[in-house]
C-alpha atoms as a PDB file:
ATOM      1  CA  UNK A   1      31.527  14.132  17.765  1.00  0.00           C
ATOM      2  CA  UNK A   2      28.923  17.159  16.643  1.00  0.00           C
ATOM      3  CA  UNK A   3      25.557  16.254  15.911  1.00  0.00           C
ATOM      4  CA  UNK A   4      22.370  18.053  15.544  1.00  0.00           C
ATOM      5  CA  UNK A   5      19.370  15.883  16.003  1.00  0.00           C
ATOM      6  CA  UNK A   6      15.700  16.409  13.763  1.00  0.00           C
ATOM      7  CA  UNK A   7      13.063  14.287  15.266  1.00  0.00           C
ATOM      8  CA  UNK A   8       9.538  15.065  17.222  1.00  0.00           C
ATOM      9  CA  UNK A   9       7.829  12.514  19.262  1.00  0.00           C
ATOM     10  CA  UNK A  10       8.566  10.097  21.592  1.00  0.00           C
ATOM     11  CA  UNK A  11      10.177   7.139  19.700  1.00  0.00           C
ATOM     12  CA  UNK A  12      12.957   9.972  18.136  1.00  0.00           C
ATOM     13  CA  UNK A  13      13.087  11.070  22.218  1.00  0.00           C
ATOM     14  CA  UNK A  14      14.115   7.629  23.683  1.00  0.00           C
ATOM     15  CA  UNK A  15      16.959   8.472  20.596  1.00  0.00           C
ATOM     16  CA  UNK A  16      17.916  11.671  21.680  1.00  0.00           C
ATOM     17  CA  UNK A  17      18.071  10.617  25.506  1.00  0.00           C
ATOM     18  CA  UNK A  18      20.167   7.672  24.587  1.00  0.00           C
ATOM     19  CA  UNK A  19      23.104  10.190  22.788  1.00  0.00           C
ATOM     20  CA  UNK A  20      23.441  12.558  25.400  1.00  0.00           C
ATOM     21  CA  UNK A  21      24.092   9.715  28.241  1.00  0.00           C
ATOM     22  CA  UNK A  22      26.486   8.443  25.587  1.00  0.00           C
ATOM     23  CA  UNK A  23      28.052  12.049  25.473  1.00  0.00           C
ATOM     24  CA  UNK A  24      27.796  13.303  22.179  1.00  0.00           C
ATOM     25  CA  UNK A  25      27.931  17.082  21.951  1.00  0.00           C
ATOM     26  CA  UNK A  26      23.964  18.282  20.591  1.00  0.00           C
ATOM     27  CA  UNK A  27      24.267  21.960  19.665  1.00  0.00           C
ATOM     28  CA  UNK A  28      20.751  21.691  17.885  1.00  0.00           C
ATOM     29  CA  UNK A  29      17.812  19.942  17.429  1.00  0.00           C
ATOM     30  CA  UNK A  30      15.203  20.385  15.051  1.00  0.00           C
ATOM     31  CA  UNK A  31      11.895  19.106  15.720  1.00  0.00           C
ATOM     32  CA  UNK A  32       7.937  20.625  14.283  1.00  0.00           C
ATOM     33  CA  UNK A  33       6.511  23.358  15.727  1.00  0.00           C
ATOM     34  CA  UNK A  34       4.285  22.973  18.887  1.00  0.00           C
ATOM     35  CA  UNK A  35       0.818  21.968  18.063  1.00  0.00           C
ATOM     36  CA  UNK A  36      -2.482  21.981  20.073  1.00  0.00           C
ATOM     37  CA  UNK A  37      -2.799  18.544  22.207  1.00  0.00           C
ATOM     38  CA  UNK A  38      -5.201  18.009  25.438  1.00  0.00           C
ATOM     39  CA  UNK A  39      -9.151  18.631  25.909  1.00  0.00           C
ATOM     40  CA  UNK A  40      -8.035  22.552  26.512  1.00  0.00           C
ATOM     41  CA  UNK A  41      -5.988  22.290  22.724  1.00  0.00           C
ATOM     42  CA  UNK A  42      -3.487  24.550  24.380  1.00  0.00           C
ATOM     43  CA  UNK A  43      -0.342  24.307  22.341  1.00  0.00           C
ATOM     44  CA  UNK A  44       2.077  21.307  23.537  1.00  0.00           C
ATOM     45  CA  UNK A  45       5.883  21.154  22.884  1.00  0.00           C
ATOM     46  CA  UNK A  46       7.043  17.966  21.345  1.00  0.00           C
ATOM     47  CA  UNK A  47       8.631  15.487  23.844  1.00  0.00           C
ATOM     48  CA  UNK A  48      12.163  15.836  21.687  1.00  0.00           C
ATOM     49  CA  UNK A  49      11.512  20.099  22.525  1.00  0.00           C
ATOM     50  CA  UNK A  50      11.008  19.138  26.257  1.00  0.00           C
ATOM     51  CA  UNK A  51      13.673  16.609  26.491  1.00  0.00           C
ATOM     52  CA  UNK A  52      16.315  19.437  24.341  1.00  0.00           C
ATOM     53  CA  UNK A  53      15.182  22.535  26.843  1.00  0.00           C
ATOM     54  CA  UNK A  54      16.000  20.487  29.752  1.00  0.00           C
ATOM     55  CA  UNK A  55      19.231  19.498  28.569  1.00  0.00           C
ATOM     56  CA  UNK A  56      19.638  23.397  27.066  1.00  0.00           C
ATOM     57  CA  UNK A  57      19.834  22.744  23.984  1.00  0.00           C
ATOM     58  CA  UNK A  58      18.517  25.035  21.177  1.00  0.00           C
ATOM     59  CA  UNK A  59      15.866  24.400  19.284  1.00  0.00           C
ATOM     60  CA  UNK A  60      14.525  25.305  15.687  1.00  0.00           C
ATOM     61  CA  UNK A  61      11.162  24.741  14.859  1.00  0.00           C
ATOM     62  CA  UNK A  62      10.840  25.278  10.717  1.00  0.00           C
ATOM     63  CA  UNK A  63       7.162  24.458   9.201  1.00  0.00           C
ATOM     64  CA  UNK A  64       8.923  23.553   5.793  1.00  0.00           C
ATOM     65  CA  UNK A  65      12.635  23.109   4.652  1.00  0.00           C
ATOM     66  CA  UNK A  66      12.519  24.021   1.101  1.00  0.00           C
ATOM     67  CA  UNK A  67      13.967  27.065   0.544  1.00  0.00           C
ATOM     68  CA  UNK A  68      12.098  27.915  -2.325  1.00  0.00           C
ATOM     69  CA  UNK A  69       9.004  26.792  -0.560  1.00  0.00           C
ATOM     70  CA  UNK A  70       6.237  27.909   1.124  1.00  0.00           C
ATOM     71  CA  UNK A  71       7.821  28.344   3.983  1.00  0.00           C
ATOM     72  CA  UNK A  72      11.093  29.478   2.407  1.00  0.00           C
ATOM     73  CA  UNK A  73      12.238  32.356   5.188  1.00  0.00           C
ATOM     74  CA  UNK A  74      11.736  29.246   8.331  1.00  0.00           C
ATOM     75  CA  UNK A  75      14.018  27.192   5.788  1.00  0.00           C
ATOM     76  CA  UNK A  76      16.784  30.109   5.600  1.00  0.00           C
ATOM     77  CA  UNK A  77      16.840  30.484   9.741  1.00  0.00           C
ATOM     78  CA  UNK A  78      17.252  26.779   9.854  1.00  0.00           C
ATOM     79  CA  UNK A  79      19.938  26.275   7.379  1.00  0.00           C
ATOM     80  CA  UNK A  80      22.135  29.556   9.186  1.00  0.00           C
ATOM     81  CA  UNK A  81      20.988  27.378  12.508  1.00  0.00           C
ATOM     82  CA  UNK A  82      22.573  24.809  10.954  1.00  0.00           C
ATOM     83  CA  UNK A  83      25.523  25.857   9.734  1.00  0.00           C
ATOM     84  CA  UNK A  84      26.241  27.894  13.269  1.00  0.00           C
ATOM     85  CA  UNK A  85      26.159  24.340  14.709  1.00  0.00           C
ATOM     86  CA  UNK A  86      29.123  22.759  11.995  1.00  0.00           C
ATOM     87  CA  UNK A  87      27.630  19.324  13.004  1.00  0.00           C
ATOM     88  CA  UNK A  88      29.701  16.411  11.695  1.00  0.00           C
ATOM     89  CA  UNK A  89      26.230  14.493  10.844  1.00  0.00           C
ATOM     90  CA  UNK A  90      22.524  14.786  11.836  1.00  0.00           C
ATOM     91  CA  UNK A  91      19.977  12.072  13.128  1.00  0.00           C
ATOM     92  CA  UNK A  92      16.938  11.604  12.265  1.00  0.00           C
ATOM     93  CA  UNK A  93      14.104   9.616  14.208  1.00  0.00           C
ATOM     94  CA  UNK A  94      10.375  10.286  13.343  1.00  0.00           C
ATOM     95  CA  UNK A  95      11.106  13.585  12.425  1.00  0.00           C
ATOM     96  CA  UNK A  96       8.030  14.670  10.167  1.00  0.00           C
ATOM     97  CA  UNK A  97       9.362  16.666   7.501  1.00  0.00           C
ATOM     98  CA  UNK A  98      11.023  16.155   4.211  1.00  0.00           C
ATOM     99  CA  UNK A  99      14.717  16.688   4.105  1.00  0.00           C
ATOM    100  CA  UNK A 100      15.875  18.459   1.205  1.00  0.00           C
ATOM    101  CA  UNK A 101      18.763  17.927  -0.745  1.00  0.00           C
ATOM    102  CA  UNK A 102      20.655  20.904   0.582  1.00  0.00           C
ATOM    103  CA  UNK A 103      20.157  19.392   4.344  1.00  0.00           C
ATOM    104  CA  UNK A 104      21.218  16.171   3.309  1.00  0.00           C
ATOM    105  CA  UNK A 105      24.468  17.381   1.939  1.00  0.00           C
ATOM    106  CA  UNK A 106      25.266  19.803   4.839  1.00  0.00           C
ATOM    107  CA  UNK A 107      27.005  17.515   7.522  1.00  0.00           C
ATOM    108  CA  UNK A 108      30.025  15.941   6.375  1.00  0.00           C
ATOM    109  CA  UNK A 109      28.862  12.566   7.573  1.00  0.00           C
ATOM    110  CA  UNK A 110      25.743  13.302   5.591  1.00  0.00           C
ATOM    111  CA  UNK A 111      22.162  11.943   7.838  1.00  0.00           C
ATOM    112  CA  UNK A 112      21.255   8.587   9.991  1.00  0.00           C
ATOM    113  CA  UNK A 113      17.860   7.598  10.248  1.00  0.00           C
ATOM    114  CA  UNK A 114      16.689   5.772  13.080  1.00  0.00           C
ATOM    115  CA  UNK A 115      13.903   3.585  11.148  1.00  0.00           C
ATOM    116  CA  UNK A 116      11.258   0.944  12.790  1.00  0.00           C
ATOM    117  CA  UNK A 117      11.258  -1.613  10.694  1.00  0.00           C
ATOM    118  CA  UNK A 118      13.291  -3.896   8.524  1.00  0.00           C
ATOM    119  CA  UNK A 119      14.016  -1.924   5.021  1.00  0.00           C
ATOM    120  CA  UNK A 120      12.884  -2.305   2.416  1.00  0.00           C
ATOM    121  CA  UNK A 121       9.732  -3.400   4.160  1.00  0.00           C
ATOM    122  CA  UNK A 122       7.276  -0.956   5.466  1.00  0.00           C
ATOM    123  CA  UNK A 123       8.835   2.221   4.260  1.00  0.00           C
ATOM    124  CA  UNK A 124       7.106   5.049   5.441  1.00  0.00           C
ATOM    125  CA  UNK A 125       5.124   7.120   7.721  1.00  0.00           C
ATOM    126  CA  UNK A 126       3.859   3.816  10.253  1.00  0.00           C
ATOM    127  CA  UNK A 127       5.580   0.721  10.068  1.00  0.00           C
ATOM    128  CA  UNK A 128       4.830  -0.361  13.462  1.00  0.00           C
ATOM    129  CA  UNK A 129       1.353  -0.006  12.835  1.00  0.00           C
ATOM    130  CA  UNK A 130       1.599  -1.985   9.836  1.00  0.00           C
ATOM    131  CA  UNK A 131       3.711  -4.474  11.023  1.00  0.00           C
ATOM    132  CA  UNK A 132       1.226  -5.334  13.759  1.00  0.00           C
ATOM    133  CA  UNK A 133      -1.486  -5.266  11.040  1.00  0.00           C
ATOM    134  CA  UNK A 134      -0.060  -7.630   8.515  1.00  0.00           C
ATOM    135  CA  UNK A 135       0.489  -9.875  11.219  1.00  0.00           C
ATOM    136  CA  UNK A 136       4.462 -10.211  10.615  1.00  0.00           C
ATOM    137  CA  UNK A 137       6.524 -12.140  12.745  1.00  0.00           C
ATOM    138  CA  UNK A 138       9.282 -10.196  13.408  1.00  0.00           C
ATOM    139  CA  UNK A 139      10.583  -6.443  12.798  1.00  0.00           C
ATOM    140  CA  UNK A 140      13.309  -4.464  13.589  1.00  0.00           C
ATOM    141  CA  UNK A 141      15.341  -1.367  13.390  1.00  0.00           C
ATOM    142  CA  UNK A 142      17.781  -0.253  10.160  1.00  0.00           C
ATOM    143  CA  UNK A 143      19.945   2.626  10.689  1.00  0.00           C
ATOM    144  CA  UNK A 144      19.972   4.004   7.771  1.00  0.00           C
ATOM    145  CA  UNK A 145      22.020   7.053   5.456  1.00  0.00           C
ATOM    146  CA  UNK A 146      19.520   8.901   4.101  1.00  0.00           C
ATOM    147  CA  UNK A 147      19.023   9.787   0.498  1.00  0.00           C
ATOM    148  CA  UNK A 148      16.533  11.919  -1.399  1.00  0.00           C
ATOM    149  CA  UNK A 149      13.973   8.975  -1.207  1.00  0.00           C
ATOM    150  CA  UNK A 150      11.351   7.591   0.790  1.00  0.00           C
ATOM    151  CA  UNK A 151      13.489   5.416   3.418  1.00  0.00           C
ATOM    152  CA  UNK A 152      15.625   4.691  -0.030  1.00  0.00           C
ATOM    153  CA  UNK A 153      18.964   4.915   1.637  1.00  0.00           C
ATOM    154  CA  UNK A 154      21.747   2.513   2.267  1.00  0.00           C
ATOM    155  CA  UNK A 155      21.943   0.124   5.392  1.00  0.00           C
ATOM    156  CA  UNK A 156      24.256   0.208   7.990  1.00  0.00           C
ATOM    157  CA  UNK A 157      22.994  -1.845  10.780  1.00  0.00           C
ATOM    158  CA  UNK A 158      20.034  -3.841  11.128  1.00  0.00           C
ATOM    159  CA  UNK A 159      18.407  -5.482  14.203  1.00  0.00           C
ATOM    160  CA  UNK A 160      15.478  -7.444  14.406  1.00  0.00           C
ATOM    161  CA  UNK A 161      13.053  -7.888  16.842  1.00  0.00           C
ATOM    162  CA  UNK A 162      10.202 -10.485  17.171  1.00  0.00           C
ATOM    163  CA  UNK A 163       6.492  -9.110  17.270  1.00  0.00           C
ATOM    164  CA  UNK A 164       4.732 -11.293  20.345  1.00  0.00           C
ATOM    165  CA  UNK A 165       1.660 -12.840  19.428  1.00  0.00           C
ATOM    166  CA  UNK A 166      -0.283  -9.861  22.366  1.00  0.00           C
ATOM    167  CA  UNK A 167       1.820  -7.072  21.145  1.00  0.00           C
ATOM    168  CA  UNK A 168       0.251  -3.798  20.358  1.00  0.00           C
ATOM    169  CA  UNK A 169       1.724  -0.589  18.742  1.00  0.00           C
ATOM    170  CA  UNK A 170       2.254   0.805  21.895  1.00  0.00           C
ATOM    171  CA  UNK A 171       4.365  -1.871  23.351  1.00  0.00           C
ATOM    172  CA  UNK A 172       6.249  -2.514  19.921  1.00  0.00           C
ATOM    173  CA  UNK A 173       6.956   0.977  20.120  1.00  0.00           C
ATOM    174  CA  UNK A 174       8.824   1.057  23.176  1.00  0.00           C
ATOM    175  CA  UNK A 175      10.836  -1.915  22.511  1.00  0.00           C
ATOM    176  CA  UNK A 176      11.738  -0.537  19.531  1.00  0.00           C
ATOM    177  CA  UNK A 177      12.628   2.828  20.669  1.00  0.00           C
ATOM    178  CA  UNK A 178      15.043   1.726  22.944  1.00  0.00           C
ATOM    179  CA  UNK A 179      16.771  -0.247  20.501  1.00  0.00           C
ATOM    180  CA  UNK A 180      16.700   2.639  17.969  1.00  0.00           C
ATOM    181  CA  UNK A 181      18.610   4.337  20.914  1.00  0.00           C
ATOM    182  CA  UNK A 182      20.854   1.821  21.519  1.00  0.00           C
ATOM    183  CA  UNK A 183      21.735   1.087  17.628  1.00  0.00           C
ATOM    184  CA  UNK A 184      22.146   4.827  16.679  1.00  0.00           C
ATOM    185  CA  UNK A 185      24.706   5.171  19.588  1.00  0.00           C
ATOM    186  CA  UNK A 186      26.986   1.604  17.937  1.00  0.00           C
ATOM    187  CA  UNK A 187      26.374   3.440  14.390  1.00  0.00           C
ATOM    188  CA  UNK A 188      28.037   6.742  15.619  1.00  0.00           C
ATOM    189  CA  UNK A 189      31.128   4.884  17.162  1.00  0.00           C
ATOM    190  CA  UNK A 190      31.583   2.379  14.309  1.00  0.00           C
ATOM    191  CA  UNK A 191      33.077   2.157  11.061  1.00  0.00           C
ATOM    192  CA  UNK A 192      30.250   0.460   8.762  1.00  0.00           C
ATOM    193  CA  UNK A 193      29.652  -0.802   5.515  1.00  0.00           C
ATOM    194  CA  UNK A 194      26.762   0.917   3.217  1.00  0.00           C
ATOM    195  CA  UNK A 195      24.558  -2.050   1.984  1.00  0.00           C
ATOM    196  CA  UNK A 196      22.095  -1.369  -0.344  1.00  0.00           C
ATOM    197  CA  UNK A 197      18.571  -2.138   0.351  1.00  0.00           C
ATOM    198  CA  UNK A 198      17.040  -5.434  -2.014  1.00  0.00           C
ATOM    199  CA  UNK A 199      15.304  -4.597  -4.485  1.00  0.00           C
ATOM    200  CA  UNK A 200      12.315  -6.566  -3.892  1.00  0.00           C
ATOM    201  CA  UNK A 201      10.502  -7.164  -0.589  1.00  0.00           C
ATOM    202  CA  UNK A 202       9.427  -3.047  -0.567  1.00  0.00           C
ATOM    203  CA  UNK A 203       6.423  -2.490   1.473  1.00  0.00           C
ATOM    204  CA  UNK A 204       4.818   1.153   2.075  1.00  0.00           C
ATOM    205  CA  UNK A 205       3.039   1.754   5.401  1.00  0.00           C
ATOM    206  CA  UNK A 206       1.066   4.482   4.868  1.00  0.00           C
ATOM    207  CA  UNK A 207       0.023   6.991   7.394  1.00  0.00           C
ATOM    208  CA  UNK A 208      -2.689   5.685   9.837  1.00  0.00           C
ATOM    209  CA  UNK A 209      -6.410   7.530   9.265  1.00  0.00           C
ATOM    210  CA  UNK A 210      -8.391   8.024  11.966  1.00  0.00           C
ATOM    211  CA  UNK A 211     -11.017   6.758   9.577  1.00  0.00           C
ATOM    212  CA  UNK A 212      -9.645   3.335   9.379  1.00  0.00           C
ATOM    213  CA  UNK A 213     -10.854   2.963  13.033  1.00  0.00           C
ATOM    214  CA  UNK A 214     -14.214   1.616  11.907  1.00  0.00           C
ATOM    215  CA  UNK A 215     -14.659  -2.577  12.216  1.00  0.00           C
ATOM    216  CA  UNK A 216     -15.783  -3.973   9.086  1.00  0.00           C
ATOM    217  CA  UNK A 217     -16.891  -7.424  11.108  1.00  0.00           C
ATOM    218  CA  UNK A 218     -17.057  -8.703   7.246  1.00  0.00           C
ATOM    219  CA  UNK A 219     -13.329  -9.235   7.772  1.00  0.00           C
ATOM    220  CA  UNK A 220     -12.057 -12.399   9.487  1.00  0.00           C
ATOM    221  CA  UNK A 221     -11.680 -12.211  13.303  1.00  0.00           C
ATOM    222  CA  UNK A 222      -7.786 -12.727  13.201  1.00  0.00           C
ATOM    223  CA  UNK A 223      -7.591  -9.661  11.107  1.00  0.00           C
ATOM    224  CA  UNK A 224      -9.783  -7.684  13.190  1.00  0.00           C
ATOM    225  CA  UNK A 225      -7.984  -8.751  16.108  1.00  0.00           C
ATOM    226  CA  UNK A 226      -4.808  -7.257  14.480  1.00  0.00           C
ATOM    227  CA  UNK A 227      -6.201  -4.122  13.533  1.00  0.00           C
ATOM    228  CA  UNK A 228      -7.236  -3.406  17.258  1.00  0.00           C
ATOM    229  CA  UNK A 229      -3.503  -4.074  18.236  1.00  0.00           C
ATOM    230  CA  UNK A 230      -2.113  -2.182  15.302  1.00  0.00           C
ATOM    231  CA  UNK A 231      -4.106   0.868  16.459  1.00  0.00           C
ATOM    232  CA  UNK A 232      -3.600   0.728  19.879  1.00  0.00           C
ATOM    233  CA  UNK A 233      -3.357   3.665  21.141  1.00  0.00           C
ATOM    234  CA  UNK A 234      -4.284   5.602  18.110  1.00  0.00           C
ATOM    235  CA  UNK A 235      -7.101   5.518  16.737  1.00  0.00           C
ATOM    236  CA  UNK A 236      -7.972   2.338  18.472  1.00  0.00           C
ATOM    237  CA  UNK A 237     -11.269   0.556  16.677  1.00  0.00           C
ATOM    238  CA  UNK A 238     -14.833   1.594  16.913  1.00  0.00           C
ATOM    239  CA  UNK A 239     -18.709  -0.343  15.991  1.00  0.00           C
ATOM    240  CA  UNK A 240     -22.064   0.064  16.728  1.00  0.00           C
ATOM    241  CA  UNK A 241     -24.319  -1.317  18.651  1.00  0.00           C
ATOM    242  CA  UNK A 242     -27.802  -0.445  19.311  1.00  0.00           C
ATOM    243  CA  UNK A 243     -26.587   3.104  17.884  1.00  0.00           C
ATOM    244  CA  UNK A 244     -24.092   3.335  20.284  1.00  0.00           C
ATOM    245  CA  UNK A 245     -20.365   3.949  19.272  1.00  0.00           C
ATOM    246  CA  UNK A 246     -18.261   2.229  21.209  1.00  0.00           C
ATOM    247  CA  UNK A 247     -14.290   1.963  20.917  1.00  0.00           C
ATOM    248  CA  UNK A 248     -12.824  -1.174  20.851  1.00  0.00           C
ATOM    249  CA  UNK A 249      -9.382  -1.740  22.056  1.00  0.00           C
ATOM    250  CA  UNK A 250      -9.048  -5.614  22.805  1.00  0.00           C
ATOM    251  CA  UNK A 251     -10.365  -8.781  21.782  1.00  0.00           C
ATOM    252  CA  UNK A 252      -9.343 -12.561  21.570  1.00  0.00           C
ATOM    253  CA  UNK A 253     -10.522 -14.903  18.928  1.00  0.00           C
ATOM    254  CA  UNK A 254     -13.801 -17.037  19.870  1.00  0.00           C
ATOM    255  CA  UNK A 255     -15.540 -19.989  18.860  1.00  0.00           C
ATOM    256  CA  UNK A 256     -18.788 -19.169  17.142  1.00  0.00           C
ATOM    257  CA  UNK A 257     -20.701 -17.892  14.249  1.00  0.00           C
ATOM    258  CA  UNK A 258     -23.100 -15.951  12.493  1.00  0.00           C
ATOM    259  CA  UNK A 259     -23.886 -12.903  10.479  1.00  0.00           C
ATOM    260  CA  UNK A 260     -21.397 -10.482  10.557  1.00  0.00           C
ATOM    261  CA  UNK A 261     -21.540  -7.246  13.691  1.00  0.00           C
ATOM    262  CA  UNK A 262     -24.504  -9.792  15.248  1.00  0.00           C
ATOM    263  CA  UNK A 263     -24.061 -10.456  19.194  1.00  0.00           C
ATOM    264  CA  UNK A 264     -23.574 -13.651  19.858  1.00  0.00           C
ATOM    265  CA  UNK A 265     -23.335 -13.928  23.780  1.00  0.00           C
ATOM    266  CA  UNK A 266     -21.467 -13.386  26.624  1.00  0.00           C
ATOM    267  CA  UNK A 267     -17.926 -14.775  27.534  1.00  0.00           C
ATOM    268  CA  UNK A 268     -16.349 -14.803  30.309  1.00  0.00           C
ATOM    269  CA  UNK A 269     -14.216 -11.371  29.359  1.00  0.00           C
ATOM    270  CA  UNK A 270     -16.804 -10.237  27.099  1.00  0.00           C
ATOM    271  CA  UNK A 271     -19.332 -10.001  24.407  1.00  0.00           C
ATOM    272  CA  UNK A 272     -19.098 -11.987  21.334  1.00  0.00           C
ATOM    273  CA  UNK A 273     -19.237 -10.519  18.157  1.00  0.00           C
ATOM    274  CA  UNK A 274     -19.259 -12.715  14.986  1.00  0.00           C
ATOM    275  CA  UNK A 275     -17.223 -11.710  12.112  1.00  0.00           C
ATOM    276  CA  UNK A 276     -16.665 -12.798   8.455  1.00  0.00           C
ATOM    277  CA  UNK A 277     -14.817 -15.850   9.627  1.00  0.00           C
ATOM    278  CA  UNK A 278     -14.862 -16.829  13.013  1.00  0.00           C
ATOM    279  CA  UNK A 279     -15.742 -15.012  15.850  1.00  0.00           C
ATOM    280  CA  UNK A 280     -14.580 -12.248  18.387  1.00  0.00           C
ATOM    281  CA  UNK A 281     -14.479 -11.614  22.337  1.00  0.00           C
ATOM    282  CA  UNK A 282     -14.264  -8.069  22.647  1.00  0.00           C
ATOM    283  CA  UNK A 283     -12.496  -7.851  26.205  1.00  0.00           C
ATOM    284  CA  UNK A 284     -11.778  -3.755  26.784  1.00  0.00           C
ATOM    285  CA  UNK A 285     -14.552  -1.341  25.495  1.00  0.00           C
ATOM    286  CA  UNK A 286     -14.703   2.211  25.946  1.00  0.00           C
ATOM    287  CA  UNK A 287     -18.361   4.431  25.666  1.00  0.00           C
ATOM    288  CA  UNK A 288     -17.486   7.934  24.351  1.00  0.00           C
ATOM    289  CA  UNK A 289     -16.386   9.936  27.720  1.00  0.00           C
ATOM    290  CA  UNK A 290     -15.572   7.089  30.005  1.00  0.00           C
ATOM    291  CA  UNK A 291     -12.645   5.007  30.713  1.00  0.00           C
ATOM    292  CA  UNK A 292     -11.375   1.798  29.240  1.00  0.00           C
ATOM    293  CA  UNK A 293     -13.330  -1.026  30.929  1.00  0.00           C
ATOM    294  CA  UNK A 294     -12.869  -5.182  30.982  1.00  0.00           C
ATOM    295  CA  UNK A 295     -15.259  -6.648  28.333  1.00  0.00           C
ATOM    296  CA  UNK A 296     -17.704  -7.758  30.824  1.00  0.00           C
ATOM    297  CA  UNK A 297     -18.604  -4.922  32.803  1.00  0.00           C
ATOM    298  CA  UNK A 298     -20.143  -3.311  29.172  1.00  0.00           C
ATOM    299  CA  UNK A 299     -23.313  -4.860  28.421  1.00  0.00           C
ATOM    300  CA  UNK A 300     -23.974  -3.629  24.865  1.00  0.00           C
ATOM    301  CA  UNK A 301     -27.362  -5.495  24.686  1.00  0.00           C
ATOM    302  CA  UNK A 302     -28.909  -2.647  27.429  1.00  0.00           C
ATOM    303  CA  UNK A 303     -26.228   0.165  27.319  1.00  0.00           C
ATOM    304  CA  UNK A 304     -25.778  -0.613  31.179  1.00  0.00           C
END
């Protein structure tokens, strides 16, 4: 079978990996075009770019799709990329543009999309993050065919995965990227029923701000504690103290209590922040320029 792959970062390149070992034939991938990374902000191919070069695979890189769009002429070398390649379907994992309807309707298989969750819930730009943050108990992959809406289409498989009670995006996200690999691969080889999604149950996860980053301690320490998971490793969380920022990126729940942000002592892993409801051990800090660091070797009382 002929494919052509759209995707970008890792998640879609645990996908991409997992088809060629299973030997279907990748013409083309699409993924977006290289963007500045790094302290130098020297431009940095995506790691579905770097996984296609090595394999040589050719790659497109349009800013927009619509042909009537902004970015109209990258749309027209796409589509005649496209149609050089005759794929008999395209995947999509994480891919970060809008397919229009004239992609959609090119392969004869129409599009798969390799999504992280369990539709309808958390449809959308971050449902790992979200998961994480709503504390649900479980998640999952859907492959899905792809319609003109926002992670609208039908099912064809589902898998679900249960979110441990430590887990943070990062470590969802690898579990779940090498199911995504492993599911898209069974979807390909199968014959499969289209299942509607239900109608109710529809979440949105929204894209993640780095703005959102900020601890509102007014918030119970279970949902704080969350949070931090959710955005590990991006944007992680980040409070004051003695006008200090300082990012947060673990913390266990605590006995004790008292105004919200105050510091409430020392635990064994780390200082003690109280929060709306309870109370928090914050056990990996980072100041701005160093390295993570266990809880207790930051003293935020002296800025030692």
């Amino acid at each position: 079978m002929k494919l052509v792959f759209a995707g970008t970062p890792e998640f879609a390149a645990v996908a991409l990996a997992a088809l060629l070992e299973a030997g279907f034939d990748v013409p083309l991938v699409l993924t977006q075009p290289d963007r500045p990374a790094g302290r130098g902000m020297k431009l940095q191919a995506s790691p579905v770019k770097q996984l296609a070069l090595g394999h040589g695979i050719s790659v497109a890189q349009p800013q927009g799709l619509k042909l009537d769009g902004k970015y109209g002429a990258d749309a027209a070398a796409a589509r005649e990329a496209l149609l050089a390649a005759q794929p008999e379907v395209m995947v999509v994992a994480a891919y970060g543009l809008i397919l229009p309807q004239w992609v959609l309707d090119l392969p004869p298989r129409g599009c798969l999309n390799i999504h992280a969750s369990l539709l309808p819930r958390w449809r959308g730009a971050a449902p790992i993050h979200r998961a994480i943050e709503a504390g649900d108990a479980e998640t999952g992959i859907t492959i899905m065919q792809m319609d003109a809406g926002l992670d609208t289409g039908d099912m064809l498989l589902v898998e679900r995965l249960p979110i441990a009670a430590e887990a943070t995006t990062a470590s969802l996200h690898d579990q779940l990227a090498e199911l995504g690999g492993r599911l898209i691969v069974r979807a390909l080889r199968e014959t499969l029923t289209r299942t509607p999604q239900p109608q109710q149950g529809v979440t949105y996860a929204h894209k993640i701000e780095k703005a959102e980053s900020r601890i509102d301690w007014h918030q119970d320490a279970a949902q704080i504690e969350r949070r931090l998971r959710a955005f590990d490793p991006f944007p992680g969380g980040v409070a004051e103290f003695g006008g200090e920022a300082i990012k947060v990126w673990r913390a266990r729940l605590a006995s004790g209590s008292g105004q919200p942000g105050q510091l409430l002592g020392q635990g064994g892993e780390g200082p003690i922040v109280a929060c709306g409801q309870g109370a928090l051990e914050l056990t990996e800090l980072q100041r701005a320029g160093g390295k993570r660091l266990p809880g207790h070797l930051v003293d935020l009382k002296t800025g030692a």
